[in-house]
Protein backbone atom coordinates (compact mmCIF):
# COMPACT_ATOMS: atom_id res chain seq x y z
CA UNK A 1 29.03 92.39 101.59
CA UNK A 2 28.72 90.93 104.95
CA UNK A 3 25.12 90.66 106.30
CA UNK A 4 23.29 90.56 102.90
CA UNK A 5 25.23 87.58 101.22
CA UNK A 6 25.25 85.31 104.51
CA UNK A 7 21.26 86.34 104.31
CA UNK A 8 20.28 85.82 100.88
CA UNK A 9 22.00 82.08 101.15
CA UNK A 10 21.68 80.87 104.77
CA UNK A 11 18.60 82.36 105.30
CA UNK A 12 16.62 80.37 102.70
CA UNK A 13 17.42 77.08 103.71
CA UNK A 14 16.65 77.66 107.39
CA UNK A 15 20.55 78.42 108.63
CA UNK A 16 20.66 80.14 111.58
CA UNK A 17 23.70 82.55 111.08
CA UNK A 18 26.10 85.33 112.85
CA UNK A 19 28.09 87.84 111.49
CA UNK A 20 30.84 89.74 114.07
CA UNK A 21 33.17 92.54 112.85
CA UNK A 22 36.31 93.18 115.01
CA UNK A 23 38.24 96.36 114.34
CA UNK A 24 37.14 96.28 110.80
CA UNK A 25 38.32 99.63 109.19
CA UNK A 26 35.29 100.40 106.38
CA UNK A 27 37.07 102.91 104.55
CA UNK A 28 40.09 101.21 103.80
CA UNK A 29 41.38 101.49 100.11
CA UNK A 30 42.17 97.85 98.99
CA UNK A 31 44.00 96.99 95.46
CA UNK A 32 40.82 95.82 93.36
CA UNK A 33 42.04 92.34 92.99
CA UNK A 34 42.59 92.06 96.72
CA UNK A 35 39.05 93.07 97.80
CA UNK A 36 37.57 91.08 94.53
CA UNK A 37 39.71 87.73 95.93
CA UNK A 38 38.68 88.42 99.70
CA UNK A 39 34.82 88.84 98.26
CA UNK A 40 35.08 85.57 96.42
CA UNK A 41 36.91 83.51 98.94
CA UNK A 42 34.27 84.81 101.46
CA UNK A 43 31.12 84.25 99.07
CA UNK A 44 32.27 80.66 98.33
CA UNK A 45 32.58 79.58 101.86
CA UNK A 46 29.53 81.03 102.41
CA UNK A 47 27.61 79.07 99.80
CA UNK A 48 29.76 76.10 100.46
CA UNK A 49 28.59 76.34 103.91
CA UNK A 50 24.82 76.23 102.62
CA UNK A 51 25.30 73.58 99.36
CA UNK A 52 27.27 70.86 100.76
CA UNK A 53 26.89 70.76 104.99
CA UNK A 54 24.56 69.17 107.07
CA UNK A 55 25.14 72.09 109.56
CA UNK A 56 22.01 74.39 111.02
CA UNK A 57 24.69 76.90 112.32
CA UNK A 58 26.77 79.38 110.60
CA UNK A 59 28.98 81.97 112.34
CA UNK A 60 30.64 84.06 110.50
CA UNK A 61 34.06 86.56 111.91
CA UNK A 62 35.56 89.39 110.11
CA UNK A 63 38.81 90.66 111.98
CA UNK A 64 41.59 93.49 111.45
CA UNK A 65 44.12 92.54 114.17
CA UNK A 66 47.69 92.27 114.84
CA UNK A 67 47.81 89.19 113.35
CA UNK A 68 46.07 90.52 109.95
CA UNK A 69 42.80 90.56 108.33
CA UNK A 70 41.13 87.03 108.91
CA UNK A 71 37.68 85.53 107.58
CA UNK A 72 36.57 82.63 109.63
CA UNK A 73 33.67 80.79 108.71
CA UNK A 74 32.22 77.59 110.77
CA UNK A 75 29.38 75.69 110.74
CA UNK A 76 28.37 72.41 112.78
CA UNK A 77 27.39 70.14 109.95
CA UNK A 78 29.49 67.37 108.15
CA UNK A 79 30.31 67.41 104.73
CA UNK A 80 27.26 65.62 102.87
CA UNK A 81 28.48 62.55 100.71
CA UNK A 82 27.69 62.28 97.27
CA UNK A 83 27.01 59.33 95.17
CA UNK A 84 28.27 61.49 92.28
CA UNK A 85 31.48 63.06 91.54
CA UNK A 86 32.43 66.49 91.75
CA UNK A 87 35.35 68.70 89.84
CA UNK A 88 36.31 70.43 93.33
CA UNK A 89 36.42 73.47 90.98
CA UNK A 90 35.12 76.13 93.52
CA UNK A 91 37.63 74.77 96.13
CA UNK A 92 40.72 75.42 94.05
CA UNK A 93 39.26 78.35 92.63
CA UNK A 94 39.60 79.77 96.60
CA UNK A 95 42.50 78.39 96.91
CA UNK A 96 43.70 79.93 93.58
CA UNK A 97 42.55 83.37 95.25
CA UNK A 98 43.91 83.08 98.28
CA UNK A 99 47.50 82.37 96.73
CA UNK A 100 46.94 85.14 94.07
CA UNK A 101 46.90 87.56 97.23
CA UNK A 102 49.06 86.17 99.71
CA UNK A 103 46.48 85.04 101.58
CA UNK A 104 46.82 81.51 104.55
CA UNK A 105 43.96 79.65 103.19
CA UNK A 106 43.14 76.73 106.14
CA UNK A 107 39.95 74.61 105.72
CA UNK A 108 39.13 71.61 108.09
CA UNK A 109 36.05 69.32 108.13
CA UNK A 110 37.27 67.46 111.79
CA UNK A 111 34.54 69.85 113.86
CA UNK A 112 32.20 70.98 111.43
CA UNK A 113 33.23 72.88 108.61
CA UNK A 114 36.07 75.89 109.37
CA UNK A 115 37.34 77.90 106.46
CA UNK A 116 39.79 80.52 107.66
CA UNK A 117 41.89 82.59 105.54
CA UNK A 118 44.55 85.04 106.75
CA UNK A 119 45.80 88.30 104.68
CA UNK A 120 48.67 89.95 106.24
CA UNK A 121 49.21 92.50 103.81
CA UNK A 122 46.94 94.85 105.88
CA UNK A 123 49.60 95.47 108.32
């Protein structure tokens, strides 16, 4: 999941990219919708991060702490303007996820572009 998504859409379109894993337990058994949602929350940002940034920079973190399971994505870009509009459809459809799961869905554009999205329910 990790590696091979940030790869097959970063790598194309020259992104430089990290992916760190703290304390991530492999073997845990997650409710299907709750590793589907995490997947899809993660995969969006991802391609988010690639479609509609400026950045050249992606670092990805995957942590199991105290504090819960947390997916932080940042890049150093801007948000590209359009001269079109868009539906924001993929951006609710995250948030949508994240609140289907309990998840703390926070995304900023003030220093690059930081999704980070917190599920508890691990503890």
């Amino acid at each position: 999941m990790r590696e091979e998504r940030a790869e097959e859409t970063l790598a194309p379109r020259n992104i430089q990219h990290g992916v760190n894993v703290n304390r991530l337990e492999l073997d845990r058994v997650l409710m299907t919708n709750v590793r589907q949602s995490l997947y899809f929350i993660y995969r969006e940002a991802v391609t988010n991060a690639a479609k509609h940034t400026s950045g050249y920079t992606v670092n990805i973190n995957l942590t199991d702490g105290a504090g819960g399971f947390t997916v932080s994505i940042h890049d150093n870009g801007k948000v590209a303007d359009k001269d079109y509009k868009t539906t924001g459809a993929s951006l609710n459809n995250t948030r949508m996820r994240a609140a289907s799961i309990g998840v703390m869905l926070s995304i900023s554009t003030e220093d690059g572009v930081v999704l980070i999205a917190v599920w508890r329910k691990l503890l």
